[in-house]
C-alpha atoms as a PDB file:
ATOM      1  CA  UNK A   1     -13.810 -69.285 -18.481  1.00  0.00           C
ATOM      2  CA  UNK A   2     -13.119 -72.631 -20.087  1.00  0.00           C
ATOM      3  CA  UNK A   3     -13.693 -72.103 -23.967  1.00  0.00           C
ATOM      4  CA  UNK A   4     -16.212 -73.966 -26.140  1.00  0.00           C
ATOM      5  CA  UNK A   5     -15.323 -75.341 -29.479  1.00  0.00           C
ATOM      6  CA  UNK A   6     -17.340 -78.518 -29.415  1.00  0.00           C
ATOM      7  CA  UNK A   7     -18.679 -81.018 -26.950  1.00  0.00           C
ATOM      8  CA  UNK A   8     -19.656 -84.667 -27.234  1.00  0.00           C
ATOM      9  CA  UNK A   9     -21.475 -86.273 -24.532  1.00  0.00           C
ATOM     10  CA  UNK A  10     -24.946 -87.661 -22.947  1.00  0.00           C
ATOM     11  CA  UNK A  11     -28.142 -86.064 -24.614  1.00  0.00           C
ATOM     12  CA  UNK A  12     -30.018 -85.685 -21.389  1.00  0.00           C
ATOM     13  CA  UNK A  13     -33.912 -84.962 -21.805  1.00  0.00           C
ATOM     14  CA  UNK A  14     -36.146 -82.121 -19.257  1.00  0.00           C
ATOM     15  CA  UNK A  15     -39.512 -82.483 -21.095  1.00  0.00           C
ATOM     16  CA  UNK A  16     -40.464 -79.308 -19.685  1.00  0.00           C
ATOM     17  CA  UNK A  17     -40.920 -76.049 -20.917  1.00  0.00           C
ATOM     18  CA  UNK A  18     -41.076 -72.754 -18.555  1.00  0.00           C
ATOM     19  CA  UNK A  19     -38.824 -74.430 -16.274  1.00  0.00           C
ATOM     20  CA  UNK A  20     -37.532 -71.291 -13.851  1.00  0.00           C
ATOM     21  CA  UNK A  21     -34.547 -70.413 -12.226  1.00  0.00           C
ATOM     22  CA  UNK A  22     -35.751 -71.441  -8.958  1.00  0.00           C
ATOM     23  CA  UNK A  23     -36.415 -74.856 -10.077  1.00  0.00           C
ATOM     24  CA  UNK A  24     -32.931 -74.866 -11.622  1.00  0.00           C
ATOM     25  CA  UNK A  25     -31.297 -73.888  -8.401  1.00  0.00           C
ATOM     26  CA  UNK A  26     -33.662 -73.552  -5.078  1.00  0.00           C
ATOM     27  CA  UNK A  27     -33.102 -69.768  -3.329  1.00  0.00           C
ATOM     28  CA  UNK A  28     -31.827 -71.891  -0.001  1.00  0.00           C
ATOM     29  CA  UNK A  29     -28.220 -73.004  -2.169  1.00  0.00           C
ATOM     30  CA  UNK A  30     -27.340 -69.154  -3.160  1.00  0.00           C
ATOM     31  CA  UNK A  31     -25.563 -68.334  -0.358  1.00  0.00           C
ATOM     32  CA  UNK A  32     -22.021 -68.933  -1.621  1.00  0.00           C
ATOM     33  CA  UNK A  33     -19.961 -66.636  -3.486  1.00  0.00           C
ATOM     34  CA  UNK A  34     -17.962 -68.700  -5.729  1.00  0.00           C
ATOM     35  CA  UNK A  35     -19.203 -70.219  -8.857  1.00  0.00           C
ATOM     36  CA  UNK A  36     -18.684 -73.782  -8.078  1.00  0.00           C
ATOM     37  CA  UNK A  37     -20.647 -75.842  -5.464  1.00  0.00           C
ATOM     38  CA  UNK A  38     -23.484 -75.433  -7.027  1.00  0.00           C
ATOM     39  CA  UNK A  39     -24.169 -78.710  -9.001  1.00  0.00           C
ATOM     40  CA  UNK A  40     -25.545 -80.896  -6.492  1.00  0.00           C
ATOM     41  CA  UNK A  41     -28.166 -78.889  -6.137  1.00  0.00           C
ATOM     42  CA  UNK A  42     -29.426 -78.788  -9.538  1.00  0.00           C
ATOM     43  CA  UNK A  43     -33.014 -79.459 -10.045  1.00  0.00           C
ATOM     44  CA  UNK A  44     -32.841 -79.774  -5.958  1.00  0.00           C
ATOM     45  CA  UNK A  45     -36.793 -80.447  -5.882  1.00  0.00           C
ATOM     46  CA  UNK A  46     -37.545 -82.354  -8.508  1.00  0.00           C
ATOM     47  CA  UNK A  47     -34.873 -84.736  -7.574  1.00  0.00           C
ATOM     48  CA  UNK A  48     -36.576 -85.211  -4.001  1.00  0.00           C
ATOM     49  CA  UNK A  49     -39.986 -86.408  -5.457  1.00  0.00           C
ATOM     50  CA  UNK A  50     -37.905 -89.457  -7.248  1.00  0.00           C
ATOM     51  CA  UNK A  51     -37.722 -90.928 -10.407  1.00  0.00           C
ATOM     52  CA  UNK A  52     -36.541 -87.978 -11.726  1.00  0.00           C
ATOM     53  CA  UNK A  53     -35.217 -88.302 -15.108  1.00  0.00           C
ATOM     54  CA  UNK A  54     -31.658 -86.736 -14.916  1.00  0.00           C
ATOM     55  CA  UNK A  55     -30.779 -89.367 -12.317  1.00  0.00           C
ATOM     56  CA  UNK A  56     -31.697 -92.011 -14.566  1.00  0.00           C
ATOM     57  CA  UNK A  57     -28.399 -94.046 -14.669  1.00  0.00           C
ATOM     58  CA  UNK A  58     -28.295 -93.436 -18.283  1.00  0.00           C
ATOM     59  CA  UNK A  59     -28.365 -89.902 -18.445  1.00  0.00           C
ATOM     60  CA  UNK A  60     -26.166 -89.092 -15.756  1.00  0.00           C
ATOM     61  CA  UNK A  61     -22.750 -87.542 -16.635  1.00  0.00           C
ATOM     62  CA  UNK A  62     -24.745 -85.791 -19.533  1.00  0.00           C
ATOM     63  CA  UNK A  63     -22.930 -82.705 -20.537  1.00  0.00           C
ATOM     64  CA  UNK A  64     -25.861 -81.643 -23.245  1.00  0.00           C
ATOM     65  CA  UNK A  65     -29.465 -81.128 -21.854  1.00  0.00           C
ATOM     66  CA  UNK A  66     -32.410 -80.861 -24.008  1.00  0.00           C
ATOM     67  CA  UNK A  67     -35.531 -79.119 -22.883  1.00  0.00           C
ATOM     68  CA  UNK A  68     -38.724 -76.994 -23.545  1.00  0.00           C
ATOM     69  CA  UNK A  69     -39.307 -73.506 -24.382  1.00  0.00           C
ATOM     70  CA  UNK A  70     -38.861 -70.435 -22.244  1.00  0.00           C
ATOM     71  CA  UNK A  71     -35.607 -72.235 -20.437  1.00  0.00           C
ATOM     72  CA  UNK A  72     -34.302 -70.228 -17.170  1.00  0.00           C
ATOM     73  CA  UNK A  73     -37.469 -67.686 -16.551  1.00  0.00           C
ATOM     74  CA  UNK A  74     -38.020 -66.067 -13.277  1.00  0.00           C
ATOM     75  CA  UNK A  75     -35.389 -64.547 -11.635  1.00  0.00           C
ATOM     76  CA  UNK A  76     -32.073 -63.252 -12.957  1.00  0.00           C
ATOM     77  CA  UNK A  77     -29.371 -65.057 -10.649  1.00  0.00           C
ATOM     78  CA  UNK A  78     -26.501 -66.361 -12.339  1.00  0.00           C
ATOM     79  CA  UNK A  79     -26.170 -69.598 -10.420  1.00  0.00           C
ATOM     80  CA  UNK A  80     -28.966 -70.999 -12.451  1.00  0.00           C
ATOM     81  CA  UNK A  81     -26.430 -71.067 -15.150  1.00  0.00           C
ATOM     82  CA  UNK A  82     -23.622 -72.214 -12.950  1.00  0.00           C
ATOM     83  CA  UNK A  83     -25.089 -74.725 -11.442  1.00  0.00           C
ATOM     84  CA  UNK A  84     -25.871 -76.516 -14.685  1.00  0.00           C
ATOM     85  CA  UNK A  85     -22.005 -75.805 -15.842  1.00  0.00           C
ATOM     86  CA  UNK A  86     -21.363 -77.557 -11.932  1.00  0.00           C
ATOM     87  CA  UNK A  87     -23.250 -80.568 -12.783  1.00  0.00           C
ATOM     88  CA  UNK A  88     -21.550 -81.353 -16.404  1.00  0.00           C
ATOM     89  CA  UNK A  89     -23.572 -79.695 -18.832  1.00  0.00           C
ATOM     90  CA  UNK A  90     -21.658 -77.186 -21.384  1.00  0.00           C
ATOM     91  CA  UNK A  91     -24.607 -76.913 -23.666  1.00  0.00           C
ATOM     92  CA  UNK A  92     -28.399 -76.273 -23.502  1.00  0.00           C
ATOM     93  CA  UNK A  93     -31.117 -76.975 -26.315  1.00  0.00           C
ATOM     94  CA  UNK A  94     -34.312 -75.471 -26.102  1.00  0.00           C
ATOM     95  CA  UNK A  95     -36.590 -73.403 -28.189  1.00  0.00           C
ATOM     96  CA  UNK A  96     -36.223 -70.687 -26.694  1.00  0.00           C
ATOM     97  CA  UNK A  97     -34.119 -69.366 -23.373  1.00  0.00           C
ATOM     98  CA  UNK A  98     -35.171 -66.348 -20.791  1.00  0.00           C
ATOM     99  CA  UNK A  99     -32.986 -63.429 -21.979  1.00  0.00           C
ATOM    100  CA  UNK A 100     -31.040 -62.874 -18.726  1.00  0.00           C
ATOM    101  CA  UNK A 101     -30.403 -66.658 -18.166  1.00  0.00           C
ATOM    102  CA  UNK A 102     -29.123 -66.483 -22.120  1.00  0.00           C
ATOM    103  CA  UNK A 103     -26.852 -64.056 -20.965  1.00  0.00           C
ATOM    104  CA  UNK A 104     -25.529 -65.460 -17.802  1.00  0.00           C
ATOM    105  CA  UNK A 105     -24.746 -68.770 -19.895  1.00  0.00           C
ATOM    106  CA  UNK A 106     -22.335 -66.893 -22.525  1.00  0.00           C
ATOM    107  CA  UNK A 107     -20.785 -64.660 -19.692  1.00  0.00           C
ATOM    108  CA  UNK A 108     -20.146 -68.123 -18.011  1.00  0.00           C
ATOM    109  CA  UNK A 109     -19.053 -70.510 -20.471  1.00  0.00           C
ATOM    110  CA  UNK A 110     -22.428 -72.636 -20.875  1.00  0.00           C
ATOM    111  CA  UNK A 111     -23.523 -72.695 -24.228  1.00  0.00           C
ATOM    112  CA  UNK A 112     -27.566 -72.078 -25.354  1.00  0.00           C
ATOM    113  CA  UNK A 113     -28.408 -73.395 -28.263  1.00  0.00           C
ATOM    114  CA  UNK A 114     -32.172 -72.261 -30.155  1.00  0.00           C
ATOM    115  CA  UNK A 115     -33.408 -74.589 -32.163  1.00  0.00           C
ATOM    116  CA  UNK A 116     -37.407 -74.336 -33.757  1.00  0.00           C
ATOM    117  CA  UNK A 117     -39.554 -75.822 -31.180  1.00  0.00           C
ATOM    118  CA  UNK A 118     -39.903 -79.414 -34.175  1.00  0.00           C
ATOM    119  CA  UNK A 119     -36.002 -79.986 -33.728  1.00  0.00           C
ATOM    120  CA  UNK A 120     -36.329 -79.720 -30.283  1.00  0.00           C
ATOM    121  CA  UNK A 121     -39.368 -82.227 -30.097  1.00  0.00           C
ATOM    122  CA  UNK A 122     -37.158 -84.654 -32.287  1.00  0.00           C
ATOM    123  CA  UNK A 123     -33.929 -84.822 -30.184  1.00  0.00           C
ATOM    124  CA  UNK A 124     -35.658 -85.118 -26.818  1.00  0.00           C
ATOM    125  CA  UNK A 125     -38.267 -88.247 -28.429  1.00  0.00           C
ATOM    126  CA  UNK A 126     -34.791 -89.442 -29.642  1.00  0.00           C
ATOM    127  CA  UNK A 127     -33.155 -88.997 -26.227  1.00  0.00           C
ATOM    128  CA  UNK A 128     -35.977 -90.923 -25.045  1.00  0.00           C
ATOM    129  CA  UNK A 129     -35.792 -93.600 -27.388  1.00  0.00           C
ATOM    130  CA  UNK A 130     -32.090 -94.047 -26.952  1.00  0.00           C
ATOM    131  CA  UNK A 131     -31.167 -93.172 -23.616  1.00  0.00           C
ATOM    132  CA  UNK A 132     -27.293 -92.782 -23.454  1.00  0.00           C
ATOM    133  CA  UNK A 133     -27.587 -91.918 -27.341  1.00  0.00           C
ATOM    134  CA  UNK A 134     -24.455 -88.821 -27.812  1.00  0.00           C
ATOM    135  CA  UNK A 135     -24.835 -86.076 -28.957  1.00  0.00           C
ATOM    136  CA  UNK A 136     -22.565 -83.323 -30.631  1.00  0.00           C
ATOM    137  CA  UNK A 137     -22.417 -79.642 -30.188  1.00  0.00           C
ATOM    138  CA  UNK A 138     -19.854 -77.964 -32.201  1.00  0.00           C
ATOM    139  CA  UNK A 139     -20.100 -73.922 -31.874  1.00  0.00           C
ATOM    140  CA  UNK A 140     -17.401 -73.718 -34.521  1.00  0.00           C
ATOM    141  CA  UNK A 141     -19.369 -74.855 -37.531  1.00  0.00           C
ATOM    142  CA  UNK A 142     -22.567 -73.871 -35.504  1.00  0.00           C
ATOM    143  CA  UNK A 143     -24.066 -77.460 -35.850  1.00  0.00           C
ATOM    144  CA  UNK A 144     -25.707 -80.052 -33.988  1.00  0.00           C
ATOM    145  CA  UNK A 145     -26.204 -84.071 -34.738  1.00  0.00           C
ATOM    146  CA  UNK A 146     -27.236 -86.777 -33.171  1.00  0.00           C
ATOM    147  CA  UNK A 147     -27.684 -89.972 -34.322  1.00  0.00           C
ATOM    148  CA  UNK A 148     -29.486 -89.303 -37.773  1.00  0.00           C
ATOM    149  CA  UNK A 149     -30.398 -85.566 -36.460  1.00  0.00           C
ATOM    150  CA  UNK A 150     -28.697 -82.749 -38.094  1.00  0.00           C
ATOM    151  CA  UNK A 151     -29.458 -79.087 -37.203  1.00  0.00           C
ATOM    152  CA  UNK A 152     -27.602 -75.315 -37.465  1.00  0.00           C
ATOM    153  CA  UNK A 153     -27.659 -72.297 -35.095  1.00  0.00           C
ATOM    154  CA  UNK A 154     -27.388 -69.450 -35.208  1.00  0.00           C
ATOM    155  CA  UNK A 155     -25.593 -67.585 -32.690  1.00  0.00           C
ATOM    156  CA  UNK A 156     -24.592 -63.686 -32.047  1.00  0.00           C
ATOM    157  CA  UNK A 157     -21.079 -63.383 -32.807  1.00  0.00           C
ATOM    158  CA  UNK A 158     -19.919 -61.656 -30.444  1.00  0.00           C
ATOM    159  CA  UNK A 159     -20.812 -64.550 -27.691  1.00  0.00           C
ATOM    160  CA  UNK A 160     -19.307 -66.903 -29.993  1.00  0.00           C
ATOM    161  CA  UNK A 161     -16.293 -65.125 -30.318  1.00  0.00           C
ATOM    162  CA  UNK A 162     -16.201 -64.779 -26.293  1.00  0.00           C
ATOM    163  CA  UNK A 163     -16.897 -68.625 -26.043  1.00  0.00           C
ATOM    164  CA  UNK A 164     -14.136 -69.556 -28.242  1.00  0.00           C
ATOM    165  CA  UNK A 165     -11.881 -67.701 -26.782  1.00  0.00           C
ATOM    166  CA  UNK A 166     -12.855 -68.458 -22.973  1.00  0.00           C
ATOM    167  CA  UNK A 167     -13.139 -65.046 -22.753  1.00  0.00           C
ATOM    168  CA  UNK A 168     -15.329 -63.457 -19.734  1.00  0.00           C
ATOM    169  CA  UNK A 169     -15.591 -59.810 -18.422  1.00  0.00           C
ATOM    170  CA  UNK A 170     -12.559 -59.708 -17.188  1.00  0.00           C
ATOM    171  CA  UNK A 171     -10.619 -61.433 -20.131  1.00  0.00           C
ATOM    172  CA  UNK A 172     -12.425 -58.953 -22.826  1.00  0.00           C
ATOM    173  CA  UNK A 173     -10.798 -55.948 -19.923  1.00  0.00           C
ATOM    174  CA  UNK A 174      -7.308 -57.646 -19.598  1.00  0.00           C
ATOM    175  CA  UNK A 175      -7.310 -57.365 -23.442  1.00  0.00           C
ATOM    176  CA  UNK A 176      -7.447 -53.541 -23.375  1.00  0.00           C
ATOM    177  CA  UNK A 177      -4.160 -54.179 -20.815  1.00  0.00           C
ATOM    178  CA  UNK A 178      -1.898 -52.063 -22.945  1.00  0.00           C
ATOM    179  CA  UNK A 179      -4.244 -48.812 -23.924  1.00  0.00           C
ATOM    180  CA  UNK A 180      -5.258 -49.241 -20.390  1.00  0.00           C
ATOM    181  CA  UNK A 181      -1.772 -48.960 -19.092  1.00  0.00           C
ATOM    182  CA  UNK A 182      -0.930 -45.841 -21.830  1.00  0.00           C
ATOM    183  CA  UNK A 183      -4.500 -43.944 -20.340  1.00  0.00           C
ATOM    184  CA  UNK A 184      -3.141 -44.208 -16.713  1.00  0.00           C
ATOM    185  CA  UNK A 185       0.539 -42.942 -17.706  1.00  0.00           C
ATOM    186  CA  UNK A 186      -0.648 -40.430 -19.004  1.00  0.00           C
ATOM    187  CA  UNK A 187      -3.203 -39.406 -16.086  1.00  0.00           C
ATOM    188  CA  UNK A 188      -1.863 -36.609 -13.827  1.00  0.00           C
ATOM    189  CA  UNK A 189      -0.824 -37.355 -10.298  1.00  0.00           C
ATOM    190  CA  UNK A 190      -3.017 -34.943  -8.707  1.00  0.00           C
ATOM    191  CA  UNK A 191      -6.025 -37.229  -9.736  1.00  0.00           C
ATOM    192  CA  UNK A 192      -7.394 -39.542  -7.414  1.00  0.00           C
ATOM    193  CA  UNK A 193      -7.087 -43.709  -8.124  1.00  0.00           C
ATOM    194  CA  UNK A 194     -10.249 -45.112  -9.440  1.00  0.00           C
ATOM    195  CA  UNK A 195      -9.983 -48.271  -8.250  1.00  0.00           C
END
């Protein structure tokens, strides 16, 4: 996992809150099995009816989107989460996120940032406003601004920790490489291989 000290880049605006997994990334596109692949299929749908705001030539290449409450409900598949990394975006601001798409973001690099639902009103009228306007997301001082906007987060530490690091599942394992290596020399023969 790439790790996430700060981004700059494209505020992109979904004025949309309860927006589900399925609408993030349609069931038809989940038949791979790697993580990438995924971003041209982002808000597959919506982007069919037209005019759909992310393809607005000023918000494309956005890496932060801002959006409603309740972000990533419905199902609990992880490509929801890496199909937005897939397209660009490193962070998400929203209210409020589903609990299991929170979760898929840290364990995937993609960073969700909870701001009171005012905040959020403000940066996606000022998105609006200014579209193109930047944005900054910076998970070391745990801070956002934009233009005159100014907000903190806060954030567990543990998933910061793992985000600054670029550290997934299987980095926080590989860290444990050496007692890991001292448990299985140590293991009689006779025992069978857990792997």
């Amino acid at each position: 996992m790439e790790p996430f000290t700060r981004v700059t880049g494209v505020l992109a605006p979904l004025d949309r809150a309860d927006v589900d997994t399925d609408q993030i990334i349609p069931k038809q596109f989940l038949k791979r099995i790697e993580r990438s692949g995924y971003g041209p299929f982002l808000f597959y749908d919506w982007r069919r009816q037209g005019d759909f705001i992310l393809d607005r030539a000023e918000y494309r290449g956005a890496q932060v989107l801002v959006t409603g409450a309740n972000f990533g409900c419905g199902s609990s598949r992880e490509h929801a989460a890496w199909s937005l990394l897939d397209a660009g975006f490193r962070a998400v601001i929203a209210p409020s996120f589903a609990d299991i798409f929170k979760s898929n973001s840290f364990r995937c690099g993609l960073l969700p940032v909870e701001l009171p639902e005012p905040a959020v009103r403000q940066l996606i009228a000022l998105a609006l406003q200014e579209p193109g306007m930047e944005i900054a997301v910076d998970l070391e001082r745990q801070r956002v601004a934009a233009g005159g906007f100014e907000a903190t987060f806060a954030l567990d530490p543990f998933y910061r920790e793992c985000l600054l690091n670029g550290w997934d599942e299987v980095a926080l394992t590989l860290r444990q490489d050496a007692a890991i290596a001292r448990y299985e020399a140590t293991r009689p023969a006779w025992l069978p291989i857990g792997r």
